[in-house]
PDB file of N, CA and C in Angstrom:
ATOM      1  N   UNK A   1      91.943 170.855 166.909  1.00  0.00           N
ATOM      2  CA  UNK A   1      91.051 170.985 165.751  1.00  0.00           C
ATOM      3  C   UNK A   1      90.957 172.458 165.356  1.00  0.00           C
ATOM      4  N   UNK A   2      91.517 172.438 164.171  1.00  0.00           N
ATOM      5  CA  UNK A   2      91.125 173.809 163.603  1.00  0.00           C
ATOM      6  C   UNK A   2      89.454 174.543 163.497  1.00  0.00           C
ATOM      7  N   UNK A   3      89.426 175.797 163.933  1.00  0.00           N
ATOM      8  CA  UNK A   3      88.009 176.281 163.989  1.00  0.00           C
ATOM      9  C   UNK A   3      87.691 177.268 162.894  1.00  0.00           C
ATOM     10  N   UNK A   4      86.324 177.347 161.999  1.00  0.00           N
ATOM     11  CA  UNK A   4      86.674 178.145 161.423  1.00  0.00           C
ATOM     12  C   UNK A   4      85.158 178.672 161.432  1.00  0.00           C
ATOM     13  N   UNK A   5      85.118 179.603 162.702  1.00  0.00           N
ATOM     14  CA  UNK A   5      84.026 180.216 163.340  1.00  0.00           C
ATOM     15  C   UNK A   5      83.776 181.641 162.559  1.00  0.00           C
ATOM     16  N   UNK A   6      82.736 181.935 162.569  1.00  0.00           N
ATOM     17  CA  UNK A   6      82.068 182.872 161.470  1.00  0.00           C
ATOM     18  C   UNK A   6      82.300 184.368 162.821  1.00  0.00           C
ATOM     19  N   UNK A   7      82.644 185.222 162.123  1.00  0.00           N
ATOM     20  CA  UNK A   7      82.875 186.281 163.432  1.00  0.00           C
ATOM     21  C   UNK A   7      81.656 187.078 163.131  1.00  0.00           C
ATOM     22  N   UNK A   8      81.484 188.373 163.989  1.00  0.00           N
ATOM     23  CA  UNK A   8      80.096 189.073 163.988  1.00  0.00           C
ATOM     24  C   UNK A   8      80.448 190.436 163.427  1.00  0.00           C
ATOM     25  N   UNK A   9      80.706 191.031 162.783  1.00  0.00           N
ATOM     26  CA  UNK A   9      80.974 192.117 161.680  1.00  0.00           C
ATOM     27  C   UNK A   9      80.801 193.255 162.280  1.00  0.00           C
ATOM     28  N   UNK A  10      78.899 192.847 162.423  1.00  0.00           N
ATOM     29  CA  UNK A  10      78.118 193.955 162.751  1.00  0.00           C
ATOM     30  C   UNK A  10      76.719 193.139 162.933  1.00  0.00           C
ATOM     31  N   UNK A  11      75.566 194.129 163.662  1.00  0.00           N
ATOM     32  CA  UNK A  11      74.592 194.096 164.095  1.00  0.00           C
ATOM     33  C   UNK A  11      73.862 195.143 164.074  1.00  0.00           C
ATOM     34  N   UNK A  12      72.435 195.410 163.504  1.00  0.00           N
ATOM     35  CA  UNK A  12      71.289 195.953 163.318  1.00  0.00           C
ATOM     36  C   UNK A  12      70.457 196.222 162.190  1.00  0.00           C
ATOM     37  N   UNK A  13      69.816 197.063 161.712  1.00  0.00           N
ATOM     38  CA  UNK A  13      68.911 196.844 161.100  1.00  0.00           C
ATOM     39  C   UNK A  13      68.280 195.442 160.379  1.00  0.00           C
ATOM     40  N   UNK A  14      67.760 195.037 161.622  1.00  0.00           N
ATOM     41  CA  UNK A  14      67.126 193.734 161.473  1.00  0.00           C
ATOM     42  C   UNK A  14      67.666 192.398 161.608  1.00  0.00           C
ATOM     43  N   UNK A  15      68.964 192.641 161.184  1.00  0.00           N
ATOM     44  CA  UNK A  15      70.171 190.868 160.897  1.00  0.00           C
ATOM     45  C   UNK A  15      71.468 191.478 161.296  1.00  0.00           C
ATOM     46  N   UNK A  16      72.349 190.866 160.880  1.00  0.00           N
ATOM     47  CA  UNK A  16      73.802 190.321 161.401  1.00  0.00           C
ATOM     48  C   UNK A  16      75.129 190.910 159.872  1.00  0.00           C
ATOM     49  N   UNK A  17      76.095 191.179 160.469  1.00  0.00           N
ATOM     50  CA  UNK A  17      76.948 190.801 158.971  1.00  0.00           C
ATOM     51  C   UNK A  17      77.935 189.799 159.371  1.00  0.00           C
ATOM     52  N   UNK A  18      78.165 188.458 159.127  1.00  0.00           N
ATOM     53  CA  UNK A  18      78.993 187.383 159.942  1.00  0.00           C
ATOM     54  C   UNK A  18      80.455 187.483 158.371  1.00  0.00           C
ATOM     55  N   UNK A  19      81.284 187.531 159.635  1.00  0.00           N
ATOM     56  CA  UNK A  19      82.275 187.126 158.278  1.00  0.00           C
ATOM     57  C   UNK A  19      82.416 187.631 156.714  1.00  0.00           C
ATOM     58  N   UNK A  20      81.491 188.646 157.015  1.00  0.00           N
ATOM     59  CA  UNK A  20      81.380 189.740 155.723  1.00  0.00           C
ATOM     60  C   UNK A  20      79.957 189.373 154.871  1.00  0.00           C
ATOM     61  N   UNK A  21      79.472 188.483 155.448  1.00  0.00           N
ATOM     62  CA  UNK A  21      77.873 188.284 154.752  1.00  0.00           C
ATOM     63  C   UNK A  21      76.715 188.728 155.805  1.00  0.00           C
ATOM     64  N   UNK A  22      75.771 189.156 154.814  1.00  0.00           N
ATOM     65  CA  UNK A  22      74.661 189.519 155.597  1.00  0.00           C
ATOM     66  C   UNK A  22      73.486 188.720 155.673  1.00  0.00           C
ATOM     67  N   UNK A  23      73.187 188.903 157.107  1.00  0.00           N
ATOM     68  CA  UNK A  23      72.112 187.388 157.106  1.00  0.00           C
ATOM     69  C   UNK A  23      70.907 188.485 157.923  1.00  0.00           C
ATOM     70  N   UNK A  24      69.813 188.642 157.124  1.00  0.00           N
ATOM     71  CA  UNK A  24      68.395 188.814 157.853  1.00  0.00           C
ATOM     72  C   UNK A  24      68.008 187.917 159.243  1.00  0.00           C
ATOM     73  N   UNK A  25      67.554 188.669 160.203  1.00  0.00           N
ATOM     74  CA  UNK A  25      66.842 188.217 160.783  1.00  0.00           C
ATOM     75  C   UNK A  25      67.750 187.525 161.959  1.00  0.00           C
ATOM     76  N   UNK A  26      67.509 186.716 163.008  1.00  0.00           N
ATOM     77  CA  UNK A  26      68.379 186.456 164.041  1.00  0.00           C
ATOM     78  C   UNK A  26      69.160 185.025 163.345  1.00  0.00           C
ATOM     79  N   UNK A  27      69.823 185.146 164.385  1.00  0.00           N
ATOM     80  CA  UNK A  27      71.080 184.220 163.868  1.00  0.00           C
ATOM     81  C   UNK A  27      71.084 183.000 165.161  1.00  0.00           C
ATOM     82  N   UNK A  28      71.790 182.008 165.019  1.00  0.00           N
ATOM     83  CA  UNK A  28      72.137 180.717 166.018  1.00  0.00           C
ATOM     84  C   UNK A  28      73.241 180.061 165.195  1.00  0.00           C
ATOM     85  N   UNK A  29      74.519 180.251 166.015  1.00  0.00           N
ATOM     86  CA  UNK A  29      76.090 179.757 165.664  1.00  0.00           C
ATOM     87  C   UNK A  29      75.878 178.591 166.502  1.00  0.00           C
ATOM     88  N   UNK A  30      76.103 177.719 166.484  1.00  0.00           N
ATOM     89  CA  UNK A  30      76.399 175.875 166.685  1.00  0.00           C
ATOM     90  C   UNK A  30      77.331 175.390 166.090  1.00  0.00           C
ATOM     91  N   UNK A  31      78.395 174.896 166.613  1.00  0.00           N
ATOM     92  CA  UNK A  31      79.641 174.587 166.302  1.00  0.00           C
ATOM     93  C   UNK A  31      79.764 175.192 164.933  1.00  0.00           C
ATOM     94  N   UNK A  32      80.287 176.433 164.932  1.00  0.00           N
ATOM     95  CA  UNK A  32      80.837 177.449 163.977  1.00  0.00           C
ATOM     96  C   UNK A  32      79.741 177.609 163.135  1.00  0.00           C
ATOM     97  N   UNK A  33      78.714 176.733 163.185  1.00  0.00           N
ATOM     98  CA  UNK A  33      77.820 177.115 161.589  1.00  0.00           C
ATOM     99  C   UNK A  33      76.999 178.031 161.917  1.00  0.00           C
ATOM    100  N   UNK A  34      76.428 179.412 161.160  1.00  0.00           N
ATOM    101  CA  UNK A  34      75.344 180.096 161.368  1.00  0.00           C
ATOM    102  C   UNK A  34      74.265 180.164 160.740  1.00  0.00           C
ATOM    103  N   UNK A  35      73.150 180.097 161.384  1.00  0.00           N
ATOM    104  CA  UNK A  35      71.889 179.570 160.537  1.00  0.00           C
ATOM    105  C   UNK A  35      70.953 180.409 160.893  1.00  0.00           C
ATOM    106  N   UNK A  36      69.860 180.848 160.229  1.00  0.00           N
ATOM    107  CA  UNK A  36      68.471 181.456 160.715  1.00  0.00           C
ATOM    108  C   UNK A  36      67.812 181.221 161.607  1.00  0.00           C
ATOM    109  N   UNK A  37      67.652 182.144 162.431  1.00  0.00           N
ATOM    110  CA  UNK A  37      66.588 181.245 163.618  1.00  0.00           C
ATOM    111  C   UNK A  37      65.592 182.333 164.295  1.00  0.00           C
ATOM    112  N   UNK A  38      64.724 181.736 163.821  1.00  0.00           N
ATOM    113  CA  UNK A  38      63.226 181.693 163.869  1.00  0.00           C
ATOM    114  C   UNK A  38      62.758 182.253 165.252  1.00  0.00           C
ATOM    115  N   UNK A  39      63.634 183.047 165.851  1.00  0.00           N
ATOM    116  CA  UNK A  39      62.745 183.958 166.669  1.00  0.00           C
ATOM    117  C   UNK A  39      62.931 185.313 166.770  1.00  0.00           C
ATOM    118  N   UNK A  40      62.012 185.996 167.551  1.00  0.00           N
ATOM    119  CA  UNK A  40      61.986 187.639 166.846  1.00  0.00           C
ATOM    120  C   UNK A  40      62.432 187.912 168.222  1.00  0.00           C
ATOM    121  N   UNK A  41      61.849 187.372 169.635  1.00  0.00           N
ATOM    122  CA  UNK A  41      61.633 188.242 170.757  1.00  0.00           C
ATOM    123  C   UNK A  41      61.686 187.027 171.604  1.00  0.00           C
ATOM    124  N   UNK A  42      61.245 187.886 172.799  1.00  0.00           N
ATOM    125  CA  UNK A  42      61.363 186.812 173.811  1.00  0.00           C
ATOM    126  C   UNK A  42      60.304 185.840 174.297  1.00  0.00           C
ATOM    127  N   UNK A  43      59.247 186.095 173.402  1.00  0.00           N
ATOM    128  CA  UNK A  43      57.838 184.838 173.202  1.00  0.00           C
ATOM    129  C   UNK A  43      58.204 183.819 172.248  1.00  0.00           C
ATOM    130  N   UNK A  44      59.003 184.006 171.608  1.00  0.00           N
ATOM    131  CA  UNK A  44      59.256 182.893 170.572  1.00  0.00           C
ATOM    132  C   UNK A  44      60.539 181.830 171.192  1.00  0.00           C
ATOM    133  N   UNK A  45      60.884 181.996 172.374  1.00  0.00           N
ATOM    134  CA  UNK A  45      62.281 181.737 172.890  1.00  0.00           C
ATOM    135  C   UNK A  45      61.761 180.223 173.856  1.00  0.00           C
ATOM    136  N   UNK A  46      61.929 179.188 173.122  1.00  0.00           N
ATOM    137  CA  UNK A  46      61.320 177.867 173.732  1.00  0.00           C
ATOM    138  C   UNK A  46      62.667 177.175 173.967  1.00  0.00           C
ATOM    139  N   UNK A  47      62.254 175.643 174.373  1.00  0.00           N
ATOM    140  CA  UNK A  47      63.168 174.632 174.185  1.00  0.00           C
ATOM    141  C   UNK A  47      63.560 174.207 172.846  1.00  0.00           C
ATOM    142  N   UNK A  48      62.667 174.163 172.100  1.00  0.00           N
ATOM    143  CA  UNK A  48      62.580 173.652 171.164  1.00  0.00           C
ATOM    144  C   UNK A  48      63.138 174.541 170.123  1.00  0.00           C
ATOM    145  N   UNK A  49      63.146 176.171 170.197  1.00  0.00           N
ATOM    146  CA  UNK A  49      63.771 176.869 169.423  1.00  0.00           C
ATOM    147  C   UNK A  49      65.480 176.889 169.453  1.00  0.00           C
ATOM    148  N   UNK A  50      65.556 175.848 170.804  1.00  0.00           N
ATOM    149  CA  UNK A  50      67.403 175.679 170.528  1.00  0.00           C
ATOM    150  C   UNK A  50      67.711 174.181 170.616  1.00  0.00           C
ATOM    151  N   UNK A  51      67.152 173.620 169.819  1.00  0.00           N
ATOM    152  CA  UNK A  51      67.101 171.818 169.540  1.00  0.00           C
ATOM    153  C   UNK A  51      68.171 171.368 169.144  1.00  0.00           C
ATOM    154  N   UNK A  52      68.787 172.641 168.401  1.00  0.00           N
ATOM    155  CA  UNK A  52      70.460 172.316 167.684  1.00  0.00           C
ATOM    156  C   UNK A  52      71.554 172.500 168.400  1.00  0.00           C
ATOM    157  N   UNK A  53      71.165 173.830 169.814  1.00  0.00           N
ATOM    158  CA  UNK A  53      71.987 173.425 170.585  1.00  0.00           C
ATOM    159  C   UNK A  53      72.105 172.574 171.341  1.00  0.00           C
ATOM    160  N   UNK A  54      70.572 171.968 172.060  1.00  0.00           N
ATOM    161  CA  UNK A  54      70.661 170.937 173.099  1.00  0.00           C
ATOM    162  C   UNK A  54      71.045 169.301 172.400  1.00  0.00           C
ATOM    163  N   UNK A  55      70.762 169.303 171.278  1.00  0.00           N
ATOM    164  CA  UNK A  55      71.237 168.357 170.755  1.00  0.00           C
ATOM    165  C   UNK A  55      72.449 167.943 170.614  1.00  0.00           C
ATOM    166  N   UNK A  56      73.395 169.463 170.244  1.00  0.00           N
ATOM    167  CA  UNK A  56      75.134 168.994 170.316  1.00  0.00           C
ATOM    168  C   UNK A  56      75.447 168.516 171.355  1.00  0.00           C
ATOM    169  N   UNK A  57      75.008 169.120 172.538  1.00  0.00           N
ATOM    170  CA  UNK A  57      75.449 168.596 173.830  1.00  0.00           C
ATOM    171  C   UNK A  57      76.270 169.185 174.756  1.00  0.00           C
ATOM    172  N   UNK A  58      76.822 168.854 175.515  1.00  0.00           N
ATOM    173  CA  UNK A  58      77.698 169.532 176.462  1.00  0.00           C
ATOM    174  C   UNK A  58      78.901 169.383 175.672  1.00  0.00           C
ATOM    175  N   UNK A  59      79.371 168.326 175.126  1.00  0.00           N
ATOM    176  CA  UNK A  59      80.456 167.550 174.540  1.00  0.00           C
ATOM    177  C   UNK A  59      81.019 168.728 173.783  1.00  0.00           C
ATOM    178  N   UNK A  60      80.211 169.301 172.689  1.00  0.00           N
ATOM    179  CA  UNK A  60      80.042 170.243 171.777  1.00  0.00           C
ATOM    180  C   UNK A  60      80.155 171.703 172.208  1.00  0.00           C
ATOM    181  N   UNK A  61      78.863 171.813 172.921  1.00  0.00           N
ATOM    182  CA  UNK A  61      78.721 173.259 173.661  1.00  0.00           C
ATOM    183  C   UNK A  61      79.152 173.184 175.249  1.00  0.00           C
ATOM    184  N   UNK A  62      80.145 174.152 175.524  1.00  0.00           N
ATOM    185  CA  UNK A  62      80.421 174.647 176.654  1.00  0.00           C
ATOM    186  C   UNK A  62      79.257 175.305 177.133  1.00  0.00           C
ATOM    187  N   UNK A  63      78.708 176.242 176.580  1.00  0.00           N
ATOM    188  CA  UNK A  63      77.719 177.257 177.356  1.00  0.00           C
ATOM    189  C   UNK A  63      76.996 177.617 176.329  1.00  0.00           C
ATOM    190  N   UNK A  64      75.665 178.347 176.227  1.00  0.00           N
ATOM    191  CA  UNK A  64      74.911 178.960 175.212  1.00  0.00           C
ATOM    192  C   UNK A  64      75.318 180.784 175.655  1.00  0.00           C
ATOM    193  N   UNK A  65      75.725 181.142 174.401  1.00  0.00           N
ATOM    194  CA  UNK A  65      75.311 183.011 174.949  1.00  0.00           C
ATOM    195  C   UNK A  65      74.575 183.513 174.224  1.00  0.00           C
ATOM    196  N   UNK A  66      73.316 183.623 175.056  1.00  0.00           N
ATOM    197  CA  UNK A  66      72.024 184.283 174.198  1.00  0.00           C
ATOM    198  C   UNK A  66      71.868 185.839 174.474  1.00  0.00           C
ATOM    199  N   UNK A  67      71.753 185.926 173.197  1.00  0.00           N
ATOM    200  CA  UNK A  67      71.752 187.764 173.006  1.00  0.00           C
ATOM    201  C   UNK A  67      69.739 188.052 172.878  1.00  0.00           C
ATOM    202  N   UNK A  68      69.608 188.243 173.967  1.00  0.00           N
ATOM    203  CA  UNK A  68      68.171 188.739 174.428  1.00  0.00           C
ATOM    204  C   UNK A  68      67.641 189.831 173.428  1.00  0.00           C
ATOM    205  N   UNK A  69      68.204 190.683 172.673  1.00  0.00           N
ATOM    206  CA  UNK A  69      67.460 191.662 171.668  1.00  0.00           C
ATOM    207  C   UNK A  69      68.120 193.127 172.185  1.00  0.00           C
ATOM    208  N   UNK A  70      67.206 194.108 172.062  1.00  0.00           N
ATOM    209  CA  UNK A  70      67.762 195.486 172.665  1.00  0.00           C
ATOM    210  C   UNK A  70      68.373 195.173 174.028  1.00  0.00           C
ATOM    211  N   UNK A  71      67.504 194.588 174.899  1.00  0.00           N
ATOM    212  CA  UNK A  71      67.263 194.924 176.364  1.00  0.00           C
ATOM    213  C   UNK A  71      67.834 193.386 176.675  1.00  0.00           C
ATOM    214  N   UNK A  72      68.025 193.124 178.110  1.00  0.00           N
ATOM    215  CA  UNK A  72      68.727 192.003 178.504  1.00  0.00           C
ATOM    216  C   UNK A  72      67.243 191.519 178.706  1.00  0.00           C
ATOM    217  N   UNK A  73      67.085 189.981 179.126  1.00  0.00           N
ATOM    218  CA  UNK A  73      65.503 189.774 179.778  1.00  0.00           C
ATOM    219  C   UNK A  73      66.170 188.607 180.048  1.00  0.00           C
ATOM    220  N   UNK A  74      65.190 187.949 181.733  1.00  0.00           N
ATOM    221  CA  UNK A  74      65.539 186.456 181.463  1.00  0.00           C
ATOM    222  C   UNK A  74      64.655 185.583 180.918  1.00  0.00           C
ATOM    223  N   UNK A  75      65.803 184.841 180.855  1.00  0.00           N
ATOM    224  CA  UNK A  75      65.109 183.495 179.285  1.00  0.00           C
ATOM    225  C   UNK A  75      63.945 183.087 180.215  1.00  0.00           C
ATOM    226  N   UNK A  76      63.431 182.224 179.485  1.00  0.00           N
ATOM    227  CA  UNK A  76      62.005 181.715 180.379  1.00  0.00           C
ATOM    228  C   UNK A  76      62.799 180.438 180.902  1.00  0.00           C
ATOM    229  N   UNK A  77      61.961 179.821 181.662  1.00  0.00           N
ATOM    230  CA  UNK A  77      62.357 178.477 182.596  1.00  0.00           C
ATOM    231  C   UNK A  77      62.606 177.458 182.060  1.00  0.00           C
ATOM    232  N   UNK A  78      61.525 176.969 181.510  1.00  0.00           N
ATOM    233  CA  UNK A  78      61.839 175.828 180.513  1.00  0.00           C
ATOM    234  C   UNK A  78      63.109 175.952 179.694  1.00  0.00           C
ATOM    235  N   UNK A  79      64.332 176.974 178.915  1.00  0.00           N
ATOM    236  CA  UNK A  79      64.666 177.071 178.398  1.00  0.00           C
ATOM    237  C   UNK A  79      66.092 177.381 179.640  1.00  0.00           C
ATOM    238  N   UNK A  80      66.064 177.798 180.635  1.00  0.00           N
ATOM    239  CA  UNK A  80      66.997 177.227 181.499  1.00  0.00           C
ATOM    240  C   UNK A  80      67.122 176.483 181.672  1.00  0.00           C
ATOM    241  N   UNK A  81      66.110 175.606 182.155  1.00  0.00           N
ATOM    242  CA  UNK A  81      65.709 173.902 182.630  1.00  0.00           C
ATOM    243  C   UNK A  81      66.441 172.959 181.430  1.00  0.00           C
ATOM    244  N   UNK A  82      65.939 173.036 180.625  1.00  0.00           N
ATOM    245  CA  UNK A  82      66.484 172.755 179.158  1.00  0.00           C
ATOM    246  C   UNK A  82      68.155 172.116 179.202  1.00  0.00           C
ATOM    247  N   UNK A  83      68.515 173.665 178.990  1.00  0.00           N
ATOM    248  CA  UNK A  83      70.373 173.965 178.689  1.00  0.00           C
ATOM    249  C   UNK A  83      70.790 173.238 180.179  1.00  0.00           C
ATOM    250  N   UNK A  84      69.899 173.353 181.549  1.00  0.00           N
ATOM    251  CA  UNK A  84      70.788 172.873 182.744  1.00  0.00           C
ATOM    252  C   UNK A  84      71.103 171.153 182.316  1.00  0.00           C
ATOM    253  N   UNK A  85      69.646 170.724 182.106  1.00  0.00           N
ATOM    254  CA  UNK A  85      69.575 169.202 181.911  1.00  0.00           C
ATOM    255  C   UNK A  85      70.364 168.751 180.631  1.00  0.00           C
ATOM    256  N   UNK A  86      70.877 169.155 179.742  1.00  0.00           N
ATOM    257  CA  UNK A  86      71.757 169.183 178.497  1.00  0.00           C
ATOM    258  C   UNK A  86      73.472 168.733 179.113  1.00  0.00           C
ATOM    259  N   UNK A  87      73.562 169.991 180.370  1.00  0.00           N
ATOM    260  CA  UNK A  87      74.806 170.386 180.609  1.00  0.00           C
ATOM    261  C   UNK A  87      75.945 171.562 179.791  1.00  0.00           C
ATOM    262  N   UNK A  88      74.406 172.283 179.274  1.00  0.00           N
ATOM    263  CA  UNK A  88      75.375 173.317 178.850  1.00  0.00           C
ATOM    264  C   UNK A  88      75.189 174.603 179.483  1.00  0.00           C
ATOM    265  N   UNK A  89      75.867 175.204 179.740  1.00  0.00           N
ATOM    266  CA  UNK A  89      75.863 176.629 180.415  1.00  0.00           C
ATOM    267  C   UNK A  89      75.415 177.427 179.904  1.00  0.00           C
ATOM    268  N   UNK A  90      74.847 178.599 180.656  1.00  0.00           N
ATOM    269  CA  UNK A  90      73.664 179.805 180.111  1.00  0.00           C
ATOM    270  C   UNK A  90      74.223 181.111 179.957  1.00  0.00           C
ATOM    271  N   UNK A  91      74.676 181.929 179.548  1.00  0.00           N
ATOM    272  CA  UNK A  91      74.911 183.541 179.955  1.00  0.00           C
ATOM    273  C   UNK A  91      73.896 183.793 178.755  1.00  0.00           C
ATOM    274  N   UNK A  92      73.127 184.959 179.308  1.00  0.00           N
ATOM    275  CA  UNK A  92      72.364 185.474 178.760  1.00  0.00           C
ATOM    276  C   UNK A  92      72.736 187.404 178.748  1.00  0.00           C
ATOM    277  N   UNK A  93      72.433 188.538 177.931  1.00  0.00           N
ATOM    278  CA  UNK A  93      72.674 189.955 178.077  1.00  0.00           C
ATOM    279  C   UNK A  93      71.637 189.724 176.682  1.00  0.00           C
ATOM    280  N   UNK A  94      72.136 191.465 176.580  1.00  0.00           N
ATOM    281  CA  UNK A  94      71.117 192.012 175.399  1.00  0.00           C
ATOM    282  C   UNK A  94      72.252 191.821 174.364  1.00  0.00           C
ATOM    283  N   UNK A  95      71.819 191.994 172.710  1.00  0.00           N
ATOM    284  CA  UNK A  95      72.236 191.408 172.024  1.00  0.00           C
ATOM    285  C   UNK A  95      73.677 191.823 171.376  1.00  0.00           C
ATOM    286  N   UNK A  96      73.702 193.806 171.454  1.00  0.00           N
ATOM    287  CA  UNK A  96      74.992 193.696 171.653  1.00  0.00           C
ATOM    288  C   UNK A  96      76.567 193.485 172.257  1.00  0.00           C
ATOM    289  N   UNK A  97      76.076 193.156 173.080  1.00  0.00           N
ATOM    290  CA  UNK A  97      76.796 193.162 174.201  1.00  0.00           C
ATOM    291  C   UNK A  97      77.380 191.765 173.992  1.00  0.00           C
ATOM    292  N   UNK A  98      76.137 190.856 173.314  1.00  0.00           N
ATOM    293  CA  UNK A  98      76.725 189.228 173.254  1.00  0.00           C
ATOM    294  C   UNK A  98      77.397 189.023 172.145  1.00  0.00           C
ATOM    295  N   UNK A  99      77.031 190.149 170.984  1.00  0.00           N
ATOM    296  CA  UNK A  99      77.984 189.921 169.715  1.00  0.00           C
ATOM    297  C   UNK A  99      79.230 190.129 169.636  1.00  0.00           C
ATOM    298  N   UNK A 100      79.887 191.245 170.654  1.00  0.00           N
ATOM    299  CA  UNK A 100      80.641 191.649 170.967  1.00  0.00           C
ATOM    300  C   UNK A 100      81.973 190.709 171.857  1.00  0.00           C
ATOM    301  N   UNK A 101      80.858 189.943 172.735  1.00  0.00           N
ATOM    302  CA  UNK A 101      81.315 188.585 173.470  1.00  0.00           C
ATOM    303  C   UNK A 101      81.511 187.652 173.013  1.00  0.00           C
ATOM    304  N   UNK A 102      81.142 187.266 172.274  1.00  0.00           N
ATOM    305  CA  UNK A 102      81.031 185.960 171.146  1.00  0.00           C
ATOM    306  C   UNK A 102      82.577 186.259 170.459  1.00  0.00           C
ATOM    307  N   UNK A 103      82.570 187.396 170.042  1.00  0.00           N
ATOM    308  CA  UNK A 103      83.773 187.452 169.473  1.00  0.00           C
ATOM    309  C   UNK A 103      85.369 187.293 169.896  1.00  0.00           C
ATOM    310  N   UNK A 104      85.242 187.752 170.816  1.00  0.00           N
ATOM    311  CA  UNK A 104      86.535 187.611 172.203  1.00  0.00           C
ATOM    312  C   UNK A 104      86.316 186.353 172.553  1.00  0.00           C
ATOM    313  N   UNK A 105      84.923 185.386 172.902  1.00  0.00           N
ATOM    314  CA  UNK A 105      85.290 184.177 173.230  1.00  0.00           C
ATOM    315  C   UNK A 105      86.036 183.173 172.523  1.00  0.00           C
ATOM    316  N   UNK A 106      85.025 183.464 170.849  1.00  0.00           N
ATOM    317  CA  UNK A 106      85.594 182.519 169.898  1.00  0.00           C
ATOM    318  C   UNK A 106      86.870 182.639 169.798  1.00  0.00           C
ATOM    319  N   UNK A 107      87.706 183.852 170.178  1.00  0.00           N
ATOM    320  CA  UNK A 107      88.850 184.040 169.722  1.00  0.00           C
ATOM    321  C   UNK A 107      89.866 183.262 170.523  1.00  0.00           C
ATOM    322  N   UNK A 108      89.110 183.186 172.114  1.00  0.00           N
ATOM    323  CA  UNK A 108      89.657 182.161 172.683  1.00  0.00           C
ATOM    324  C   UNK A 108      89.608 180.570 173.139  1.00  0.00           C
ATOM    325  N   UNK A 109      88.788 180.296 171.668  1.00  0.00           N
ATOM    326  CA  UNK A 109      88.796 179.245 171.715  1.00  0.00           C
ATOM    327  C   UNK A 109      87.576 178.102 172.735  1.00  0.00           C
ATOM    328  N   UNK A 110      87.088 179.151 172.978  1.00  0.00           N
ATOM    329  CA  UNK A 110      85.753 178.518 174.136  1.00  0.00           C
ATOM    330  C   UNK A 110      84.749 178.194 173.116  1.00  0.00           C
ATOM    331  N   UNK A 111      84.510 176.521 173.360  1.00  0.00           N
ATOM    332  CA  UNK A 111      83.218 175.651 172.512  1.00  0.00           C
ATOM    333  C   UNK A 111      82.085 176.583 173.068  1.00  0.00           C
ATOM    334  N   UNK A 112      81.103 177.276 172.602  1.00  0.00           N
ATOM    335  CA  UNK A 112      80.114 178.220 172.486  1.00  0.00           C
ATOM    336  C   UNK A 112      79.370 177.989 171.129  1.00  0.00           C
ATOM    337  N   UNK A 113      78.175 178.312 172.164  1.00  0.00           N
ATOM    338  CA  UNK A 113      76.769 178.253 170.868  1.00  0.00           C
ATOM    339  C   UNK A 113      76.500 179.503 171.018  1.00  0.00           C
ATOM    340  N   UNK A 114      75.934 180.191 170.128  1.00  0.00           N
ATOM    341  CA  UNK A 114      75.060 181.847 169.894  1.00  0.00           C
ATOM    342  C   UNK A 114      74.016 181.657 169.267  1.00  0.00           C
ATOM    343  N   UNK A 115      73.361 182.575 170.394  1.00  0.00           N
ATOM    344  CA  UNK A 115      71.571 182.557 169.637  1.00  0.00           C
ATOM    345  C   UNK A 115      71.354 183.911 170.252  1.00  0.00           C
ATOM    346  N   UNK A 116      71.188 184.546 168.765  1.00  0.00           N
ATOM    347  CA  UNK A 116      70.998 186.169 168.728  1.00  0.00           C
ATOM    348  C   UNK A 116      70.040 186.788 168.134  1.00  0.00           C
ATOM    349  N   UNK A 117      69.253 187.152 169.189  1.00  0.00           N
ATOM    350  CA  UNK A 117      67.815 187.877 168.719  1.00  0.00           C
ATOM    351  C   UNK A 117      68.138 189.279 167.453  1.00  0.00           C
ATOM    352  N   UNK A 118      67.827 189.233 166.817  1.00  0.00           N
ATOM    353  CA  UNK A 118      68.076 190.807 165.806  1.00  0.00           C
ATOM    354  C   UNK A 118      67.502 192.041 166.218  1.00  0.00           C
ATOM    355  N   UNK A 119      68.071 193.134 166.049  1.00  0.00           N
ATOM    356  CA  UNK A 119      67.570 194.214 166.774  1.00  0.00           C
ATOM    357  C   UNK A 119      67.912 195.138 165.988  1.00  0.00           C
TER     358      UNK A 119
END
């Protein structure tokens, strides 16, 4: 299946540039699509703030790589607990580091979700 995954340009002041567009605010890639997502930091970081990933599934998502913001932090529990019971895998770092990763993964073809705090 052909992929036609949005790459990460750039990162900071506030949002993302994916694929040559600029998107405010944090981002969440789910099978190639990138969408707004609604958290700033690491209090806003629930189960429920990745419903689109746990919903695709393992089937879908290999692993989640969440870009934590400036600083690396770990995710809260529930939101491990979450992705374990899903069956999708966790790597978590700070956010450039994951944009950077995201990009080399997609390139190789690894089913990956991104959920990237803005910084």
């Amino acid at each position: 299946m052909a992929r036609d995954a949005p790459s990460i340009d750039a990162y900071g002041d506030g949002g993302f540039r994916l694929s040559g567009v600029r998107h405010e605010g944090s981002v969440l890639i789910v099978q190639d699509q990138a969408q707004v997502w609604q958290v700033s930091g690491l209090a806003d970081l629930t189960p429920e703030s990745l419903s689109g990933v746990i919903e695709a599934g393992a089937r879908d998502v290999e692993f989640l790589l969440l870009g934590m913001g400036v600083a690396n932090a770990l995710p809260p529990r529930a939101v491990r607990e979450a992705l374990a019971k899903a069956g999708i895998g966790l790597e978590f770092m700070d956010t450039p580091t994951a944009a950077r990763m995201y990009n080399v993964l997609t390139a190789e073809g690894r089913r990956l979700a991104a959920a990237l705090i803005a910084i």
